[in-house]
Protein backbone atom coordinates (compact mmCIF):
# COMPACT_ATOMS: atom_id res chain seq x y z
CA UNK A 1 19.28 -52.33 -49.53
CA UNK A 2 19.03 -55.42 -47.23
CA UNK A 3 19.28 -52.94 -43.71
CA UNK A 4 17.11 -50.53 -45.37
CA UNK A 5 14.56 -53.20 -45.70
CA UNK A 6 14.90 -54.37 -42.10
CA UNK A 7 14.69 -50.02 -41.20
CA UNK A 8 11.22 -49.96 -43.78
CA UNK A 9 9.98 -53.55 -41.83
CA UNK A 10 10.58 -51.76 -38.29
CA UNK A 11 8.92 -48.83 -38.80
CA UNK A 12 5.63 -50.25 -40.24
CA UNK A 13 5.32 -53.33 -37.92
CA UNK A 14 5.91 -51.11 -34.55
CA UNK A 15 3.08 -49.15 -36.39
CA UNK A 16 0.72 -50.75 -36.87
CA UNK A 17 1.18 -52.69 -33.73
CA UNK A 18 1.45 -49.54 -31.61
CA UNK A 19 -2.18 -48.62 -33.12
CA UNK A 20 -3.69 -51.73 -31.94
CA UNK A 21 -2.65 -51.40 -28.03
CA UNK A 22 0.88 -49.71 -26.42
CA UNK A 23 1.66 -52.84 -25.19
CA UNK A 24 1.80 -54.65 -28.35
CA UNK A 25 3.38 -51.61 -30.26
CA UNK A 26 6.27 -51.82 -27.19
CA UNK A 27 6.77 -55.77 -27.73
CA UNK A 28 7.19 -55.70 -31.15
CA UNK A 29 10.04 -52.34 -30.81
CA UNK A 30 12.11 -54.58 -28.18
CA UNK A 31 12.09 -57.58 -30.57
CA UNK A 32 13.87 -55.49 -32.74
CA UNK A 33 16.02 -53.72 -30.37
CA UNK A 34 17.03 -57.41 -28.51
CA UNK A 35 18.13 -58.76 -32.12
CA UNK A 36 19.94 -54.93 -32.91
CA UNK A 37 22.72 -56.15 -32.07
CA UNK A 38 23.39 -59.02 -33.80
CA UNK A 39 21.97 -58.03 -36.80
CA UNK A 40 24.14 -54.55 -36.95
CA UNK A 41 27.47 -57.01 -36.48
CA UNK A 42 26.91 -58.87 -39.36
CA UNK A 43 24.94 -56.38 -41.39
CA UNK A 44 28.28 -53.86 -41.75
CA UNK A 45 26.27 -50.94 -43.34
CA UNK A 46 25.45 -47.32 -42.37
CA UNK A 47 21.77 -48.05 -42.27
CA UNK A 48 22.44 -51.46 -39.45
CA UNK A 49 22.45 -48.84 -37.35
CA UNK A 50 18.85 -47.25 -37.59
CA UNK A 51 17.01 -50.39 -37.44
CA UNK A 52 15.68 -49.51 -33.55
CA UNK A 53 15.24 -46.29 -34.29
CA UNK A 54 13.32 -46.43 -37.25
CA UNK A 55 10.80 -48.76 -35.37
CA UNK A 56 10.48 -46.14 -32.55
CA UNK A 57 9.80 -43.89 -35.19
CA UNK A 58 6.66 -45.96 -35.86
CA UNK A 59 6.03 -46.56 -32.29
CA UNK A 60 5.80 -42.77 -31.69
CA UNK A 61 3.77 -41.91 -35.02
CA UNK A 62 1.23 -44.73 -33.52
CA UNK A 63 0.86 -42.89 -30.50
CA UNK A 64 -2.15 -40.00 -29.34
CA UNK A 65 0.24 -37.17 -27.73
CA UNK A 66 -2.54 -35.05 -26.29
CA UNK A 67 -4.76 -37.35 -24.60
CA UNK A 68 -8.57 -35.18 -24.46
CA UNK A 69 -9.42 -36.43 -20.73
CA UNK A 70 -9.20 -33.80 -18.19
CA UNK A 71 -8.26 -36.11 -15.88
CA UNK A 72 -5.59 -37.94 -17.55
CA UNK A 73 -4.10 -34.61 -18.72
CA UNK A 74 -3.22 -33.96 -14.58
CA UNK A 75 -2.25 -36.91 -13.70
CA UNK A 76 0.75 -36.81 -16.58
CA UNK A 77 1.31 -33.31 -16.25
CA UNK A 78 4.40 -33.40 -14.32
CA UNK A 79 6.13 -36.20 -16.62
CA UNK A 80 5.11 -34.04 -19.48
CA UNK A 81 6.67 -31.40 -18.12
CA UNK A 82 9.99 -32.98 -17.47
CA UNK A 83 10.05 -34.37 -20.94
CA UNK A 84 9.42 -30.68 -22.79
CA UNK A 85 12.08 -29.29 -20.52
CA UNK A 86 14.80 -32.66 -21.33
CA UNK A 87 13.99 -32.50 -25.01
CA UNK A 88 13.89 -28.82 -25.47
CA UNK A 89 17.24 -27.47 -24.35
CA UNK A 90 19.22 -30.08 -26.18
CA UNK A 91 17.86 -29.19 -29.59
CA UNK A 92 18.36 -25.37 -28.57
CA UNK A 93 22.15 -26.63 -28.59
CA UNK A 94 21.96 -28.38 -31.65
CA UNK A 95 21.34 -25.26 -33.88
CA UNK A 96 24.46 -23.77 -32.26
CA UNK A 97 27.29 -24.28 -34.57
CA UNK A 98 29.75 -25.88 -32.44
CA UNK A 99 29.68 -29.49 -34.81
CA UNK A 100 28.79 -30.19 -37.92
CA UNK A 101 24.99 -31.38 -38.52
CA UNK A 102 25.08 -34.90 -38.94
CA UNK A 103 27.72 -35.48 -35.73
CA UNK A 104 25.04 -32.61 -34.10
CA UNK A 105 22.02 -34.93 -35.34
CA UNK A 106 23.49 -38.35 -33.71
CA UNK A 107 24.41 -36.61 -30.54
CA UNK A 108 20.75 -35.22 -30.54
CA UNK A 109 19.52 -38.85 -31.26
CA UNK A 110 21.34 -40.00 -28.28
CA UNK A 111 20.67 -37.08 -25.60
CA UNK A 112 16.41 -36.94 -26.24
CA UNK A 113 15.42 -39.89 -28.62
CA UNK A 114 14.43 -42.21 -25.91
CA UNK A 115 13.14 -39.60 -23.70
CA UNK A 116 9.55 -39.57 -24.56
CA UNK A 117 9.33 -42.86 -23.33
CA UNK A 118 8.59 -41.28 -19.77
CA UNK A 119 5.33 -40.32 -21.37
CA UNK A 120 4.62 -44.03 -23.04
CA UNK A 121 5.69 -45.68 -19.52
CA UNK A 122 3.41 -43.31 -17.35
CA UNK A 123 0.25 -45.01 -19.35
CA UNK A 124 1.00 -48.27 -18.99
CA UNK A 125 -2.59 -50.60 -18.11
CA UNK A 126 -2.13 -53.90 -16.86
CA UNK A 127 -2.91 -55.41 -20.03
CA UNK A 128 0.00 -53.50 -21.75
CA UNK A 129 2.47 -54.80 -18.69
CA UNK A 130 1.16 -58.49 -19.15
CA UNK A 131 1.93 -58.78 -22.59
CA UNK A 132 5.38 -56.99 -22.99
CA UNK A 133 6.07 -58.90 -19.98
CA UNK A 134 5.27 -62.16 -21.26
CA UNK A 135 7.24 -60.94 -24.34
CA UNK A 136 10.25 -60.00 -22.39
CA UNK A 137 10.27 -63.40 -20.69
CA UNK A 138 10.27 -65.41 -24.22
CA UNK A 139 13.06 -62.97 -25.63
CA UNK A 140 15.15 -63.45 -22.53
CA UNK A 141 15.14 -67.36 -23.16
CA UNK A 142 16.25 -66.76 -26.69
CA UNK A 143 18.99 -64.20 -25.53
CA UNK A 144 20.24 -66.82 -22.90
CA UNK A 145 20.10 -69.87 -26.23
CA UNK A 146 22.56 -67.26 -27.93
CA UNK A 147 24.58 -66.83 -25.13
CA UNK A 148 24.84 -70.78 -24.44
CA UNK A 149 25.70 -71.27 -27.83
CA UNK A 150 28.33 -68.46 -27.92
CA UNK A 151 29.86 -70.23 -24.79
CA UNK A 152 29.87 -74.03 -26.78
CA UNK A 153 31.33 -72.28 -29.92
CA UNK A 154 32.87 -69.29 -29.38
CA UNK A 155 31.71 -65.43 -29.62
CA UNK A 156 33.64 -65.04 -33.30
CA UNK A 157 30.97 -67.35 -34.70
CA UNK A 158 28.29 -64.59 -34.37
CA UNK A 159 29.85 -61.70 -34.44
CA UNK A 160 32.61 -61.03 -37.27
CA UNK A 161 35.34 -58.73 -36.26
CA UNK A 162 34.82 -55.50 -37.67
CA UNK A 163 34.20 -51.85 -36.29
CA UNK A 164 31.33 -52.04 -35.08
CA UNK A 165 32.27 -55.15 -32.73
CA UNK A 166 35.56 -53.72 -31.34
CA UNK A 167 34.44 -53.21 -28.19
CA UNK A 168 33.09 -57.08 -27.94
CA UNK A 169 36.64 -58.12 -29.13
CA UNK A 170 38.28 -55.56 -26.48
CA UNK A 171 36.84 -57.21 -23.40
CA UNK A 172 37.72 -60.32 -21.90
CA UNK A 173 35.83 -62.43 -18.81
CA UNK A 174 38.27 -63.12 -16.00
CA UNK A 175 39.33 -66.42 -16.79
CA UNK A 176 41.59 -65.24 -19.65
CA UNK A 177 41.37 -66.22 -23.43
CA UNK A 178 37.69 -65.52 -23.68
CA UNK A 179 35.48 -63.15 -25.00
CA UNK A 180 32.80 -61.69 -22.52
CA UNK A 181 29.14 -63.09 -24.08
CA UNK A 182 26.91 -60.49 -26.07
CA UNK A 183 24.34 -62.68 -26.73
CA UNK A 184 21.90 -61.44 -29.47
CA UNK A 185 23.48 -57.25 -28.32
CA UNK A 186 25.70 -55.28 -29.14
CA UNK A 187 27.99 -55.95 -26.58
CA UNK A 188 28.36 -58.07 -23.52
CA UNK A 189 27.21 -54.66 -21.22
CA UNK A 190 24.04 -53.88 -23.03
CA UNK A 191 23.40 -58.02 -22.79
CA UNK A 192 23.58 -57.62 -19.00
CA UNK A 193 21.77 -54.16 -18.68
CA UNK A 194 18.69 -55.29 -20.75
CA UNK A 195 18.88 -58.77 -19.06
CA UNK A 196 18.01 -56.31 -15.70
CA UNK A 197 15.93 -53.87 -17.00
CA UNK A 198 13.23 -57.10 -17.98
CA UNK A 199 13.54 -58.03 -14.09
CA UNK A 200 11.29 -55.54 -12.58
CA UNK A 201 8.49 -56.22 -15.16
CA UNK A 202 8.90 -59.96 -14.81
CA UNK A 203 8.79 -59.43 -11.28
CA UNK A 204 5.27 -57.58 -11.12
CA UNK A 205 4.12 -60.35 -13.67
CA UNK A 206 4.64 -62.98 -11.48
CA UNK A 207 2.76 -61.48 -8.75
CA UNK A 208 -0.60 -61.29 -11.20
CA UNK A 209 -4.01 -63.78 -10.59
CA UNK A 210 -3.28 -65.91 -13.96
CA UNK A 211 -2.49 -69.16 -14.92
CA UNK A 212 0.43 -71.46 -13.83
CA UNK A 213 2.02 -71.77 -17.02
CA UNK A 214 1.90 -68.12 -17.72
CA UNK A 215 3.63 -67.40 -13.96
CA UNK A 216 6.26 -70.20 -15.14
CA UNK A 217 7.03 -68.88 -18.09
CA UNK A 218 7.95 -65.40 -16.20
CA UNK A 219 9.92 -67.40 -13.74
CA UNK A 220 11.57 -69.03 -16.34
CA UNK A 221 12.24 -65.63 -18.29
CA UNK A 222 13.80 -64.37 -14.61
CA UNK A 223 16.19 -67.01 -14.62
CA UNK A 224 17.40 -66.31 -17.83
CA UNK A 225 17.57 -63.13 -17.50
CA UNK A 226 20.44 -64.13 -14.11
CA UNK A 227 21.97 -66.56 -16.65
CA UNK A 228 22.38 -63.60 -18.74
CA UNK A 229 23.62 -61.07 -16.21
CA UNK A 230 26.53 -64.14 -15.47
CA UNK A 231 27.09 -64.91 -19.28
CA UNK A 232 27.78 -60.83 -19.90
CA UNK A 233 30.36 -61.24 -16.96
CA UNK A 234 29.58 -57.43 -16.25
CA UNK A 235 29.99 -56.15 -12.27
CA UNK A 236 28.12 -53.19 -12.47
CA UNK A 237 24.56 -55.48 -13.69
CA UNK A 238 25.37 -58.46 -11.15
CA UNK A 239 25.13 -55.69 -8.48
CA UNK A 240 22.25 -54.05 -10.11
CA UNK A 241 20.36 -57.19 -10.48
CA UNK A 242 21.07 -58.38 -6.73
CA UNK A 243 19.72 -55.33 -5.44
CA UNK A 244 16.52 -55.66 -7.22
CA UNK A 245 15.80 -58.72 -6.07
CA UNK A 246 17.12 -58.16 -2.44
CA UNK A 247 14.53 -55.15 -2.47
CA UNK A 248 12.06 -57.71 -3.38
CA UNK A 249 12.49 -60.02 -0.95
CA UNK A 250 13.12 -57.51 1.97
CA UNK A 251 10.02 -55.31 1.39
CA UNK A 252 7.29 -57.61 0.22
CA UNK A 253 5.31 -60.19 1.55
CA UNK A 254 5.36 -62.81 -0.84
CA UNK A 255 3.70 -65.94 -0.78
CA UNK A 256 5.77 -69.11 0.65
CA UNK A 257 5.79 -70.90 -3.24
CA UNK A 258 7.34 -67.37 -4.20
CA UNK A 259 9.79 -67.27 -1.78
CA UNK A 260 10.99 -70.94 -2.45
CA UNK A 261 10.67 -70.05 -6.38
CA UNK A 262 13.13 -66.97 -5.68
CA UNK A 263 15.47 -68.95 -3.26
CA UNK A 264 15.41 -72.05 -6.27
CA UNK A 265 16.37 -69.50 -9.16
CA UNK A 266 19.37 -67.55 -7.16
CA UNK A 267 20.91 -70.90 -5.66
CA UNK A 268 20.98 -72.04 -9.39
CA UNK A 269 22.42 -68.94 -10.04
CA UNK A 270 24.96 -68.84 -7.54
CA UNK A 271 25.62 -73.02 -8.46
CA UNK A 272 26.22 -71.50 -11.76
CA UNK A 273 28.23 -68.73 -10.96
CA UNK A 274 30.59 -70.69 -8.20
CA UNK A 275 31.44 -73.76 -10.51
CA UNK A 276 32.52 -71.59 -13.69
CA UNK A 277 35.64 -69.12 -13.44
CA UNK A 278 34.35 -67.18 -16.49
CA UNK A 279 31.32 -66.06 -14.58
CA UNK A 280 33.18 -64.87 -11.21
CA UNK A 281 34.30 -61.39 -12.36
CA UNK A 282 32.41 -59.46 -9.96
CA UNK A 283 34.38 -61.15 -6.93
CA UNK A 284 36.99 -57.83 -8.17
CA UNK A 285 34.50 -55.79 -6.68
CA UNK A 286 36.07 -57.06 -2.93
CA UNK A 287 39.61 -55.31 -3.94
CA UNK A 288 38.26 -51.91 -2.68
CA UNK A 289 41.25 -50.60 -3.63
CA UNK A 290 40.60 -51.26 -7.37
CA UNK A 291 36.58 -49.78 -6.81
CA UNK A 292 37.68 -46.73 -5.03
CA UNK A 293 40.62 -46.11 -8.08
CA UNK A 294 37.71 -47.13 -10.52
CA UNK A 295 35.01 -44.66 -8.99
CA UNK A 296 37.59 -41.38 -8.81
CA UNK A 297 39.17 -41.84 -12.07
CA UNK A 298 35.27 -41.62 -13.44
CA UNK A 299 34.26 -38.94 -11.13
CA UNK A 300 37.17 -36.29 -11.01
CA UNK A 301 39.67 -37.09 -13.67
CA UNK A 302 39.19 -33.48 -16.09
CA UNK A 303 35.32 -32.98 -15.04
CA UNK A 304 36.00 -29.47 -13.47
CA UNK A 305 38.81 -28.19 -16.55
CA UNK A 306 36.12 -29.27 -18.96
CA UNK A 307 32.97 -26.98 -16.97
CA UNK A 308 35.70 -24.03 -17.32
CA UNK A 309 37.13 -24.44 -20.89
CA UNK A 310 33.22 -25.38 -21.90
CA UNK A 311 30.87 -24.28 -19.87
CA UNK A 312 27.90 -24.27 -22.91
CA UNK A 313 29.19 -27.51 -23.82
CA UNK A 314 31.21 -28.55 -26.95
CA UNK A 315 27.95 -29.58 -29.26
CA UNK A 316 25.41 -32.71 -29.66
CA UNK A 317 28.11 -35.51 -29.92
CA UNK A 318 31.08 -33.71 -28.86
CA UNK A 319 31.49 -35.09 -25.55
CA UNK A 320 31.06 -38.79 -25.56
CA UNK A 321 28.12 -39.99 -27.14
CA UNK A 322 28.14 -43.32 -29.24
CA UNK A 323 29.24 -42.05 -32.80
CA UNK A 324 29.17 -43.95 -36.16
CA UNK A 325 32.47 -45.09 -37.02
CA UNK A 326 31.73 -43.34 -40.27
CA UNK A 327 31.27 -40.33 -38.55
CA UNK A 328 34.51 -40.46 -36.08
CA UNK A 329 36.66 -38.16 -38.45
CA UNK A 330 34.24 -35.13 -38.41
CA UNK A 331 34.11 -34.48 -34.45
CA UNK A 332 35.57 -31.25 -33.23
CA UNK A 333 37.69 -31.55 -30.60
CA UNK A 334 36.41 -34.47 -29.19
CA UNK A 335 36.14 -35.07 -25.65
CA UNK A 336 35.71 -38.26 -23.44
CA UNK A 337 34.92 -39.11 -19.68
CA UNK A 338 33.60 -42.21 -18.67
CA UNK A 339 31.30 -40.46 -16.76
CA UNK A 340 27.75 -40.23 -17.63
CA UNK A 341 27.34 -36.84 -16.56
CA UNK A 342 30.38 -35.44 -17.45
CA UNK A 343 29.13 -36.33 -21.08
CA UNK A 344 25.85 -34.24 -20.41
CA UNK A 345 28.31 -31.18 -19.61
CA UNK A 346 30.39 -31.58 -22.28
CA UNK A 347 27.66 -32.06 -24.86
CA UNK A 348 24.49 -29.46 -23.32
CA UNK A 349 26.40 -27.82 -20.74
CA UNK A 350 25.80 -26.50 -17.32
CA UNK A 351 22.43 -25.45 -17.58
CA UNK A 352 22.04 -29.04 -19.29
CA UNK A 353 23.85 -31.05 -16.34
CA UNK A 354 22.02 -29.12 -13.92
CA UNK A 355 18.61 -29.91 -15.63
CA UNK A 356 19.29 -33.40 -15.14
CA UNK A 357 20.80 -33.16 -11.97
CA UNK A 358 17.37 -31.57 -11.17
CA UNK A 359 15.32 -34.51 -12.48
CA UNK A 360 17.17 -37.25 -11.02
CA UNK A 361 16.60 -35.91 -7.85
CA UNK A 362 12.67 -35.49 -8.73
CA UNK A 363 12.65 -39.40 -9.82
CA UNK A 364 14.54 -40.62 -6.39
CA UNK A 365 12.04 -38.29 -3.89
CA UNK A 366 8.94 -39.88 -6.07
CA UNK A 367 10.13 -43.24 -4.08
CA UNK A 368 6.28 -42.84 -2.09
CA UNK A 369 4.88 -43.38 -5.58
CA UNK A 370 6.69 -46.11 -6.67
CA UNK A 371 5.99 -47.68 -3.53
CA UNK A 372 2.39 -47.27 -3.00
CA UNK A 373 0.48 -50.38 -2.43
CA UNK A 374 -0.99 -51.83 -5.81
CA UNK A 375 -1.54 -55.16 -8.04
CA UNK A 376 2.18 -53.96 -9.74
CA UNK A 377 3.47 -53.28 -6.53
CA UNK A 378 6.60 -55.83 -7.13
CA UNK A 379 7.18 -54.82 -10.66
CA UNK A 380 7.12 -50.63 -10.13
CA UNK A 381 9.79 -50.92 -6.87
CA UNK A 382 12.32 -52.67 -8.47
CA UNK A 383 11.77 -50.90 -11.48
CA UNK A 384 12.84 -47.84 -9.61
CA UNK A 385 14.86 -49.55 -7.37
CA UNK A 386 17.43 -50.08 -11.18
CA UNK A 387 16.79 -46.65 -12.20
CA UNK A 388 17.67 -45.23 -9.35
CA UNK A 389 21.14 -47.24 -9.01
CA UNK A 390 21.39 -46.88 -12.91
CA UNK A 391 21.05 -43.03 -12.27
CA UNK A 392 24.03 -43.43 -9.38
CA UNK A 393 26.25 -45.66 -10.97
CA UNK A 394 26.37 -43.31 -14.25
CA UNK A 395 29.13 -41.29 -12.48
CA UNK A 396 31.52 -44.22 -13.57
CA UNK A 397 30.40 -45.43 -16.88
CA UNK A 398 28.31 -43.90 -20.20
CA UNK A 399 25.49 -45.39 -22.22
CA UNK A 400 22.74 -44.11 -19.85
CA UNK A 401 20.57 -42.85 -22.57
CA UNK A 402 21.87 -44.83 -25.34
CA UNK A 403 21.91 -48.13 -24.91
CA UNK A 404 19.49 -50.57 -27.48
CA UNK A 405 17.11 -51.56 -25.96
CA UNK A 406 18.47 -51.00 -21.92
CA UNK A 407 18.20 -47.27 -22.06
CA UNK A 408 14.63 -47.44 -23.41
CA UNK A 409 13.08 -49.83 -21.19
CA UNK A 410 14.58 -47.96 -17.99
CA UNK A 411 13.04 -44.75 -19.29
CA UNK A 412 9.94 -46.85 -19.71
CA UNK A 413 10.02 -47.91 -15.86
CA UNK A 414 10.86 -44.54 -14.75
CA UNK A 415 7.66 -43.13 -16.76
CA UNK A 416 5.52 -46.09 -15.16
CA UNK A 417 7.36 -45.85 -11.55
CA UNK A 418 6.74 -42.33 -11.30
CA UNK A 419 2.87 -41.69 -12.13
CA UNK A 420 0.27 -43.30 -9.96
CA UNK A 421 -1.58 -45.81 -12.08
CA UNK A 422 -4.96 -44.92 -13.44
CA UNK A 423 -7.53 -46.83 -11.72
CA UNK A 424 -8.25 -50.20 -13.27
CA UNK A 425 -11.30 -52.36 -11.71
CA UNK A 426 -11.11 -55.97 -10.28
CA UNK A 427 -11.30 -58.54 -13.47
CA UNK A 428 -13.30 -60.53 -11.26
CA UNK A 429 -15.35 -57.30 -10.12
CA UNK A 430 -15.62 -56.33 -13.76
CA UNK A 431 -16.95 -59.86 -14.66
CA UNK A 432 -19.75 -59.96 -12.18
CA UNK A 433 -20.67 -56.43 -13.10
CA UNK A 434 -21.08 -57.21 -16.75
CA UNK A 435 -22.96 -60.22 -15.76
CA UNK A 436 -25.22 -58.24 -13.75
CA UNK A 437 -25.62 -55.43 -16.78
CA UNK A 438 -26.85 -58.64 -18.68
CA UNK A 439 -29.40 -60.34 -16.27
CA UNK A 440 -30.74 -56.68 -15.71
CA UNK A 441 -31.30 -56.44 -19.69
CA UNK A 442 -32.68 -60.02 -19.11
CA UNK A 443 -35.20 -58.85 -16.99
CA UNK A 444 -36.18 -55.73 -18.11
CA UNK A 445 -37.20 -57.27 -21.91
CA UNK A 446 -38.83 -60.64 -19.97
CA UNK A 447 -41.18 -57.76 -18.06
């Protein structure tokens, strides 16, 4: 009764939020998918795991589908597009009886459920970024207090071992005889990938006219969010999160205090990182042997046998996707890669692999978009700057599209990253003109 409280709670407060702005309605669904984790490890019931989606259930009720501006209607046209054609062929599969419903519904859930975030992302207004940004910052500081005290105490006093924490109790940092650090996740990965996917926004942010203790706290949100990337002792999201800020620096005249800020929070970072053993796993990513082993064993190991033997795909959470440990027993003839898209093939087939094949290569030729001179100009490249190494590094790991929250906030940036921004005047500019409006009332009722 307790989770299907929490499931009731999500749903109506991303509601009603979502009705009062997007950005408030998208704050208040990552508060609930940062604390999923933790809550679904010590909260061992069937319903722990529908707390997210129930509140993007409200987040998407909230929301106008079919805006009535002309305008607006062409400038999302394309993203629409893309989302129809992602969403539509999966559920075409999921009628075909190749598993039983409820594995066929959770496989749906994790193939399409995030996907019309593309849609929320591409109308994103610079009040919506400011405030899930400033939110993101906040939650990364309590993530990294999590993580500190799982260091200080020890993982097991957070997370219980059960089922549903196997994988946390499976992986070890590289000091030996220690858990890797989940913080407030579900496991020490999705800590890392979320910790990256807030970078990019915090990023743009910090880059905004505002006040000094509002740019501080998305500094301070930025740090935590490397602290966090080092706690999950993850290679794949150190790399990630280097690049983003390396594209930063490399591409964008910044202002001297930003550049000392940046240099500051990655020399504390690597302090941090070169004093502590548990944090230097990704110094295995030097052995090239062990990378190149790692990379082909994801990329060719039964990709090609599995496009012959099923070449329509073996069913909506046949092939890989996340399943309930409830639901483990009722798979037919489950199959595994850890290989993002080998999991499309095996669960939508060909003419699903090739559909996403198809976008990916859309998203990294919209670059020129992503790129184009603006007030977000930070923010939006390394937002696609992770999505597109997110999109590359797939071919050796899963969890693309369903990882809570990291999967939905990179479809977010990809749906802001790849539609121009509707024009937005100058605060200032909109001040004096609204001061002008007024003295021209002023004048006209004094005459």
């Amino acid at each position: 009764m307790i989770a299907i409280g929490i499931c009731c709670v999500a749903f109506l407060a991303c509601f009603i939020a979502g009705r009062r702005s997007l950005g408030l309605g998208l704050l208040t669904l990552f508060v609930f998918g940062f604390f999923y984790g933790i809550v679904r490890a010590n909260l061992l019931t069937a319903f722990s795991h529908f707390i997210f989606d129930a509140g993007l259930i409200g987040l998407y009720c909230s929301q106008n589908w079919l805006s009535s501006n002309a305008s607006e209607r062409r400038r999302l046209a394309v993203i629409r597009g893309w989302m129809v054609v992602l969403i539509g062929w999966p559920i075409l599969i999921t009628f075909l009886p190749f598993q039983p419903l409820l594995v066929s519904l959770v496989g749906l859930r994790g193939n399409v459920f995030f996907i019309p975030l593309l849609l929320l992302g591409s109308r994103l207004r610079t009040k919506d970024l400011l405030l899930l940004s400033y939110g993101l910052a906040v939650l990364n500081l309590i993530a990294m207090a999590f993580g500190g005290a799982e260091y200080l105490l020890g993982v097991p006093r957070f997370y219980p071992e059960s089922p549903v924490t196997a994988i946390i109790y499976a992986s070890n940092d590289v000091a030996g005889g220690f858990l890797r650090i989940p913080g407030i996740f579900a496991n020490a990965h999705s800590y890392g990938g979320a910790m990256n996917c807030t970078i990019p926004f915090l990023l743009g942010t910090w880059g905004q006219p505002q006040k000094k203790g509002l740019r501080l706290l998305a500094a301070m949100g930025i740090g935590a969010a490397f602290i966090g990337i080092l706690f999950s002792a993850t290679r794949s999201n150190f790399v990630i999160g280097v690049a983003i800020i390396c594209l930063t620096l490399f591409t964008t005249r910044l202002k001297a205090s930003t550049w000392i800020a940046l240099i500051v929070l990655l020399g504390m970072a690597g302090w941090l990182a070169a004093t502590n053993a548990r944090f230097q796993r990704f110094k295995s990513l030097s052995d090239t042997d062990y990378v190149s082993e790692r990379i082909a064993g994801s990329m060719n190991r039964g990709f090609f046998e599995i496009l012959l033997e099923y070449p329509m795909g073996n069913g909506m959470g046949g092939g890989g996707t996340s399943i309930p440990y409830f639901l483990h027993g009722q798979v037919r003839n489950p199959i595994g890669l850890e290989n993002e898209y080998a999991r499309i093939l095996c669960e939508q087939g060909i003419i699903g692999l090739l559909l996403w094949i198809c976008f990916v290569g859309w998203f990294i030729f919209r670059a020129p978009v992503a790129f184009a001179k603006g007030r977000w100009v930070n923010g939006r490249r390394g937002a696609w700057c992770y999505a597109a190494i997110s999109m590359l590094t797939a071919l050796s790991g899963i969890g693309l599209l369903t990882a809570i929250p990291q999967s939905a906030l990179m479809l977010l940036g990809v749906g802001w990253v790849t539609t121009p921004m509707a024009p937005e005047p100058d605060s200032a500019e909109a001040a004096r003109a609204v001061r002008m409006a007024a003295e021209r009332r002023r004048l006209a009722y004094t005459a």
